[in-house]
Protein backbone atom coordinates (compact mmCIF):
# COMPACT_ATOMS: atom_id res chain seq x y z
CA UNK A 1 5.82 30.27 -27.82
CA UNK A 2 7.10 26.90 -27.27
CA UNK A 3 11.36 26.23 -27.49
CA UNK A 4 12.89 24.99 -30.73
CA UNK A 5 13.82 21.48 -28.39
CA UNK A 6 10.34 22.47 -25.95
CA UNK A 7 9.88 18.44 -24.29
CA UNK A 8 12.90 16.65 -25.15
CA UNK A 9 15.26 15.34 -22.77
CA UNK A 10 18.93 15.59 -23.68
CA UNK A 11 22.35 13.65 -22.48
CA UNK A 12 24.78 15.77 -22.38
CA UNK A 13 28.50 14.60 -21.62
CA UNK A 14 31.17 16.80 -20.08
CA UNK A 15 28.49 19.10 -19.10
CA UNK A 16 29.83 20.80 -15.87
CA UNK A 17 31.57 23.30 -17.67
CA UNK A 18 32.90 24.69 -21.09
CA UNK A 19 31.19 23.77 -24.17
CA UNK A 20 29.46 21.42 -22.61
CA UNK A 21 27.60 23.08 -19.54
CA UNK A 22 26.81 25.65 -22.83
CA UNK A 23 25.07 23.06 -24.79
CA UNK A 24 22.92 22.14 -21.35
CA UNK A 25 22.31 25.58 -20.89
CA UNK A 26 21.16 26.76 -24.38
CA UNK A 27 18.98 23.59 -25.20
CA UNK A 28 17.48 24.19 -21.11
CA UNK A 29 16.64 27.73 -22.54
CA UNK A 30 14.94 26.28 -25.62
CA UNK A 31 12.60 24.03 -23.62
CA UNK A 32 14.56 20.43 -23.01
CA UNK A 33 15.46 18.98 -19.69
CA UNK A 34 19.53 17.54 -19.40
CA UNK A 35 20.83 14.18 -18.12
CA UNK A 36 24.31 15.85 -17.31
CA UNK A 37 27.26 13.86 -16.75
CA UNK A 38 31.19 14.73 -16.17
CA UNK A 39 34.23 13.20 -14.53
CA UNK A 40 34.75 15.54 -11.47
CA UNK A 41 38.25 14.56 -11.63
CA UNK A 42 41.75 14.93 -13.36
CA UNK A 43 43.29 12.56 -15.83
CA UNK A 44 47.38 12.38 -15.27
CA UNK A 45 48.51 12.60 -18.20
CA UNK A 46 46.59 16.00 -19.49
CA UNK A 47 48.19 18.46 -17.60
CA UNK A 48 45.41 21.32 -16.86
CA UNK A 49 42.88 20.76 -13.99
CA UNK A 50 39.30 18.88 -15.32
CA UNK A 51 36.44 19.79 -13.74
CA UNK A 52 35.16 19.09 -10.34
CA UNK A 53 31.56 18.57 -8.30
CA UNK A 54 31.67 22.49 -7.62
CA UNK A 55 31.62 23.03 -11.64
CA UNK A 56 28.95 20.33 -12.31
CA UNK A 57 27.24 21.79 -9.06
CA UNK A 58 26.96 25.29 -11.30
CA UNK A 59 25.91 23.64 -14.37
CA UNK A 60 22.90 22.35 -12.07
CA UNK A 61 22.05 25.58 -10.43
CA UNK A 62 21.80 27.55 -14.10
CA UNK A 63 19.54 24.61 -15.21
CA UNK A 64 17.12 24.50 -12.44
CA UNK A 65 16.85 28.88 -12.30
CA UNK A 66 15.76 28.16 -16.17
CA UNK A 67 13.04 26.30 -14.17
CA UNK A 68 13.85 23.23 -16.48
CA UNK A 69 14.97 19.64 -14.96
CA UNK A 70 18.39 18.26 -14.69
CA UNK A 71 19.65 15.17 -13.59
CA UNK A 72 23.31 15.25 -12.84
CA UNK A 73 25.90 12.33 -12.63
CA UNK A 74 29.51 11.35 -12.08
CA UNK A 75 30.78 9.50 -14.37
CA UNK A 76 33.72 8.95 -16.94
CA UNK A 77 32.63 8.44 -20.96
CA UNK A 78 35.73 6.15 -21.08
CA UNK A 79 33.78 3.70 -18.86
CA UNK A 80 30.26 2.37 -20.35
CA UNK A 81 28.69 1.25 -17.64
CA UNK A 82 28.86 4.87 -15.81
CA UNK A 83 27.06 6.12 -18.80
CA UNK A 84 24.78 3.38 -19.00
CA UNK A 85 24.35 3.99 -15.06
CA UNK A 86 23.67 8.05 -15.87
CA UNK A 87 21.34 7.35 -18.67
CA UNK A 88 19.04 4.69 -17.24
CA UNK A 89 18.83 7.36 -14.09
CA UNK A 90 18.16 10.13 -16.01
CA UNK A 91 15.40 8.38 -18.33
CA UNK A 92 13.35 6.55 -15.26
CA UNK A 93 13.34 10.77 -13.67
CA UNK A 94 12.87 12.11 -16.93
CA UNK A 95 10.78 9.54 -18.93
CA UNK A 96 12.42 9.59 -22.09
CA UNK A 97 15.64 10.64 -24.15
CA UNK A 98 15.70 12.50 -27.39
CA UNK A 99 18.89 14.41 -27.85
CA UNK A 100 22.39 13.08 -27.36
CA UNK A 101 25.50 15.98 -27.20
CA UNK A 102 28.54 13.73 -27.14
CA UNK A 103 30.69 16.53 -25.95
CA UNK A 104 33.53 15.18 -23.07
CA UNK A 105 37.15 15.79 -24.59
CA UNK A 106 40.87 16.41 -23.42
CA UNK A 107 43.92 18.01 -25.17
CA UNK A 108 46.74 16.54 -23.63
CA UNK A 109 49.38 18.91 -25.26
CA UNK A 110 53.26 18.62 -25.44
CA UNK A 111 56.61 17.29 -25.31
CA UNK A 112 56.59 16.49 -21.33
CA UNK A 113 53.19 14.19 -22.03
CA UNK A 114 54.12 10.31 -21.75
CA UNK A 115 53.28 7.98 -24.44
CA UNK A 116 49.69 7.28 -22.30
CA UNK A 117 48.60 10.77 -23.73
CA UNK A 118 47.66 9.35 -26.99
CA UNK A 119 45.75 6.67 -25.37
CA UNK A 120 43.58 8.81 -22.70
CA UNK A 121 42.87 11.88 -25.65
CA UNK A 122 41.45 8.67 -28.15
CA UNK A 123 40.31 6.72 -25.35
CA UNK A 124 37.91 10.40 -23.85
CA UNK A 125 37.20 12.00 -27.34
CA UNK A 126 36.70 8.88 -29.62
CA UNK A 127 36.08 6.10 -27.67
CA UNK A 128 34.05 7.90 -24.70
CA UNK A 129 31.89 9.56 -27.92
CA UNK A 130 30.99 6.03 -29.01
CA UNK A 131 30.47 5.01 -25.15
CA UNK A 132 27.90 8.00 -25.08
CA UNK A 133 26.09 6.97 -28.37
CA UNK A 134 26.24 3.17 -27.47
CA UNK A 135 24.72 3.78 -23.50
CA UNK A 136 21.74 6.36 -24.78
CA UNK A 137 20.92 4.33 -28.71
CA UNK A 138 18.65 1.74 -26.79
CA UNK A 139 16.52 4.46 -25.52
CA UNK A 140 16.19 6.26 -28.41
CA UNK A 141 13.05 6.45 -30.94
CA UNK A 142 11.98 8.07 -34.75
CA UNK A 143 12.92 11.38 -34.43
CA UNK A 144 15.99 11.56 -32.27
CA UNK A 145 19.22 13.61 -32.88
CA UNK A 146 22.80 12.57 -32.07
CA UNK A 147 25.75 15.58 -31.88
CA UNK A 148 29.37 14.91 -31.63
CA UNK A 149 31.87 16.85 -31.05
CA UNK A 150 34.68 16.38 -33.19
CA UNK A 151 37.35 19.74 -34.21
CA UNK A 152 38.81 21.56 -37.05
CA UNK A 153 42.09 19.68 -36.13
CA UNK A 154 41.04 16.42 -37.10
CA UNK A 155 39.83 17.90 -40.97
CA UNK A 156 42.82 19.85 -41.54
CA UNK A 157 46.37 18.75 -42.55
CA UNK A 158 48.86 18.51 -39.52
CA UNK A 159 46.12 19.68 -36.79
CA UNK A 160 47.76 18.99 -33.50
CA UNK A 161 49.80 16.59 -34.70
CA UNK A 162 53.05 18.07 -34.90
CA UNK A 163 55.78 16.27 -32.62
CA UNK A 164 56.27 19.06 -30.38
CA UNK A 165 52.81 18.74 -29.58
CA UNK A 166 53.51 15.03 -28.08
CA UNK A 167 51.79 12.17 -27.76
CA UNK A 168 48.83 13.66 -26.50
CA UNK A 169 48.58 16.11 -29.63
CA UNK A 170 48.63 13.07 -31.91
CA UNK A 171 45.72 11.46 -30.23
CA UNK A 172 43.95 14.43 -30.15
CA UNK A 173 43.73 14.72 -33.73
CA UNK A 174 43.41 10.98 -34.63
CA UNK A 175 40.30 10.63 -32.15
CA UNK A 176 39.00 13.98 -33.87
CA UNK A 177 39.45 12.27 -37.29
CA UNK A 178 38.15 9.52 -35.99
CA UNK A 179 34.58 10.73 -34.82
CA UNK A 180 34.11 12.46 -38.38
CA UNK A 181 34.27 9.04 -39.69
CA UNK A 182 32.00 7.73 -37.11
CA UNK A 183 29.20 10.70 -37.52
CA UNK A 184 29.52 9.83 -41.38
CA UNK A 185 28.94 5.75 -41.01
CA UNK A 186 27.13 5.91 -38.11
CA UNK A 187 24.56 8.33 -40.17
CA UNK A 188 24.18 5.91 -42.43
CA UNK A 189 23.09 2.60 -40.47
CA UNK A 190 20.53 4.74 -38.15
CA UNK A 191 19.21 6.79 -41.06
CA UNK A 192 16.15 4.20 -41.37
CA UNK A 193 15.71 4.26 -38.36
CA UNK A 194 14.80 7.95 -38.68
CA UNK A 195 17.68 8.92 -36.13
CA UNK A 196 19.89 11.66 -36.91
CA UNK A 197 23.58 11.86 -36.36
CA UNK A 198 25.60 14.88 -37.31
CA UNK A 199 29.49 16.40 -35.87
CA UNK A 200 30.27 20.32 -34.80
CA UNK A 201 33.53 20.82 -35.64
CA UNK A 202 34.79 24.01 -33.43
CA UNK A 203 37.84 26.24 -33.94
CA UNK A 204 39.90 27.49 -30.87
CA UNK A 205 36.36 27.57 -28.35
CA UNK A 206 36.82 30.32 -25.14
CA UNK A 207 36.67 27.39 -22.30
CA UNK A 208 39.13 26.10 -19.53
CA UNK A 209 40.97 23.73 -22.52
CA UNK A 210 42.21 26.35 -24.72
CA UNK A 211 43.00 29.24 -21.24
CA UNK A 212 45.55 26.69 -20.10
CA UNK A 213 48.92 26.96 -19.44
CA UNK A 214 49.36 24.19 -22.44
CA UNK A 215 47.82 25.84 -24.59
CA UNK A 216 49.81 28.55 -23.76
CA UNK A 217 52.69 26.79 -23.68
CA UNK A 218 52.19 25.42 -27.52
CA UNK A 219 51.20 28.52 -29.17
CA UNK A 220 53.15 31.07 -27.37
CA UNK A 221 56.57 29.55 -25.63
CA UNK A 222 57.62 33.20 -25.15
CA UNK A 223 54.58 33.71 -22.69
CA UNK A 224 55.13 32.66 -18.88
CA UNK A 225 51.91 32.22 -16.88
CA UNK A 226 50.07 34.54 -19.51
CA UNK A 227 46.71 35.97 -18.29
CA UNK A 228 43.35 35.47 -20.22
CA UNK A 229 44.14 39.25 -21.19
CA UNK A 230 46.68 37.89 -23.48
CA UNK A 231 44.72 35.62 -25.22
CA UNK A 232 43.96 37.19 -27.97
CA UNK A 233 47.73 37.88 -28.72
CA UNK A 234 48.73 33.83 -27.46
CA UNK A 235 46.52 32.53 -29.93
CA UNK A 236 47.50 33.01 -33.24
CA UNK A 237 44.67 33.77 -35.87
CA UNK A 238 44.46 30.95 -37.77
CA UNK A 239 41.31 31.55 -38.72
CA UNK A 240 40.88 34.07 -41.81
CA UNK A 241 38.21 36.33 -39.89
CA UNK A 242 39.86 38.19 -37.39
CA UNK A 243 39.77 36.25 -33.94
CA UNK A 244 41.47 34.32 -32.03
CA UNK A 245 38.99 31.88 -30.84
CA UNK A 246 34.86 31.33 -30.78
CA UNK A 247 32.34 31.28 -27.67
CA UNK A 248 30.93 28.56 -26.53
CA UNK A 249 27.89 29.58 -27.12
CA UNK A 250 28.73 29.72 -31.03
CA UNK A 251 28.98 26.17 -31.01
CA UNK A 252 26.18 25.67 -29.03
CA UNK A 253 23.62 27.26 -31.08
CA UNK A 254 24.65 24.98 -33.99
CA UNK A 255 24.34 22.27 -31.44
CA UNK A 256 20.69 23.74 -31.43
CA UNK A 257 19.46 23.39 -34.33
CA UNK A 258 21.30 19.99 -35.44
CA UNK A 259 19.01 18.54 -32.13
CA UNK A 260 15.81 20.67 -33.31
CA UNK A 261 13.25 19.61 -35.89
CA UNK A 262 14.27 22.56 -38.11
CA UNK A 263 17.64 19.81 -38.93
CA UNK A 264 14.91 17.10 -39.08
CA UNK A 265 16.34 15.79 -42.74
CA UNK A 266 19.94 16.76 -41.50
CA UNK A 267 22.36 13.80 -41.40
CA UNK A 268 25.84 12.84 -41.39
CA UNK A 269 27.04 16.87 -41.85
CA UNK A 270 30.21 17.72 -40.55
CA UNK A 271 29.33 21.53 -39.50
CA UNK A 272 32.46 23.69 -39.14
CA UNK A 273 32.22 26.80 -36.88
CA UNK A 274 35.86 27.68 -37.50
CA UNK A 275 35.61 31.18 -38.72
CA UNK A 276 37.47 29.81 -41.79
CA UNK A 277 40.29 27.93 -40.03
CA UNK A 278 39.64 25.26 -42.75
CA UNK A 279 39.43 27.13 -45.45
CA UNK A 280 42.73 28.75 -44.64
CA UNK A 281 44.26 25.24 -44.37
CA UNK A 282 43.39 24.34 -47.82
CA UNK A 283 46.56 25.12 -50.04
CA UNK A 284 45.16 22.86 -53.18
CA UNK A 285 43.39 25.31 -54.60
CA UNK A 286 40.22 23.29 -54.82
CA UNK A 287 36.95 24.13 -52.67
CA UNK A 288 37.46 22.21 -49.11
């Protein structure tokens, strides 16, 4: 029986680990082939390690034992002609590009973050999402499906904005904010075009981002050099169900079907997978 995405070729961004090597690998397993691309190196001013060649190296090996293509690339979303570079290589191997997963993000958390925090975490997770779009929209056709990644803390009051977040905090949540808007207007101008564009709005997600020491550092002062063991307990439950934090794979399998033909009239939706993190935020009374 043929995959839900059997055919299509997808660009993924920040794909050598996290969320992003989980969208590769889930839409590999449903039948499309990845144009993969990541930055391989650290930005100063977030302050946990980003990934590196050995992570996107990984990402590459999974892809090719699902006996599915991959073409992988170094590059950094806040510069458009990498992207343009990736996605020109990846379509003359591939042929063609269907799906886009503008994933890449950073969380530069707290007080010790200079003022260039806010500009790198808008600059990665806005600005590199509209990089993404803008580098893969000339090859796409009828049909196509667009995913960004945007967060519960850019839909719900305060998010990561509180000062002792810092600078970085702030930007996190106003580039979050920011891509909701863009998914909604964005939605509208390719709509005739027969082009889909929809967000995934995750809750804490199980990746290197939230298992860092600022993380840590923000939710649970009290905790030096915690191990993933105390996760569970570092996180608070913010969401109603009772967790901590989601898989990657949970977002990834709405990431599924908002690229697959069963979302083919599916457009501009901001999809939560937040296990009621926004819900909970919601003090008006009125639905959210």
């Amino acid at each position: 029986m043929a995959g839900r995405v059997e055919g299509k070729v997808a660009f993924v961004t920040g794909a050598a680990r996290g969320q992003g090597r989980s969208h590769a690998l889930r839409l590999a397993q449903e039948g499309a082939d990845i144009i993969a691309v990541d930055i391989l190196e650290d930005i100063d001013s977030n302050h946990y390690p980003l990934s590196t060649p050995a992570d996107l190296d990984e990402t590459v090996r999974q892809i090719e034992a699902l006996d599915r293509r991959i073409v992988a690339y170094k590059g950094d979303v806040r510069e458009p002609s990498q992207l343009r570079a990736a996605v020109e290589k990846g379509v003359a191997e591939l042929g063609h590009l269907d799906l886009v997963i503008a994933n890449a993000g950073i969380c530069p958390l707290g007080a010790d973050v200079p003022a260039q925090g806010f500009l790198d975490a808008v600059q990665v997770d806005l600005v590199g999402v509209i990089n993404a779009v803008s580098a893969a929209l000339p090859h796409l056709k009828a049909g196509a499906s667009i995913v960004c990644t945007g967060s519960v803390a850019g839909l719900m009051a305060g998010g990561t904005d509180n000062p002792e977040n810092g600078p970085g905090g702030a930007g996190y949540s106003h580039a979050k904010r920011g891509v909701a808007r863009f998914v909604h207007d964005l939605a509208l101008q390719l709509a005739p075009h027969s082009i889909r564009v929809n967000a995934v709005h995750p809750t804490n997600v199980n990746t290197n981002m939230l298992m860092s020491q600022p993380m840590y550092d923000v939710f649970r002062p009290d905790l030096e050099h915690p191990t993933r063991e105390d996760a569970e307990q570092a996180f608070p439950a913010m969401q109603p169900m009772p967790i901590g934090y989601v898989e990657p794979v949970d977002i990834s399998n709405a990431v599924l079907y908002l690229a697959s033909d069963e979302a083919r009239y599916v457009t501009g939706l901001q999809l939560k997978v937040d296990a009621g993190a926004l819900l909970a935020s919601t003090t008006s009374g009125a639905p959210a």
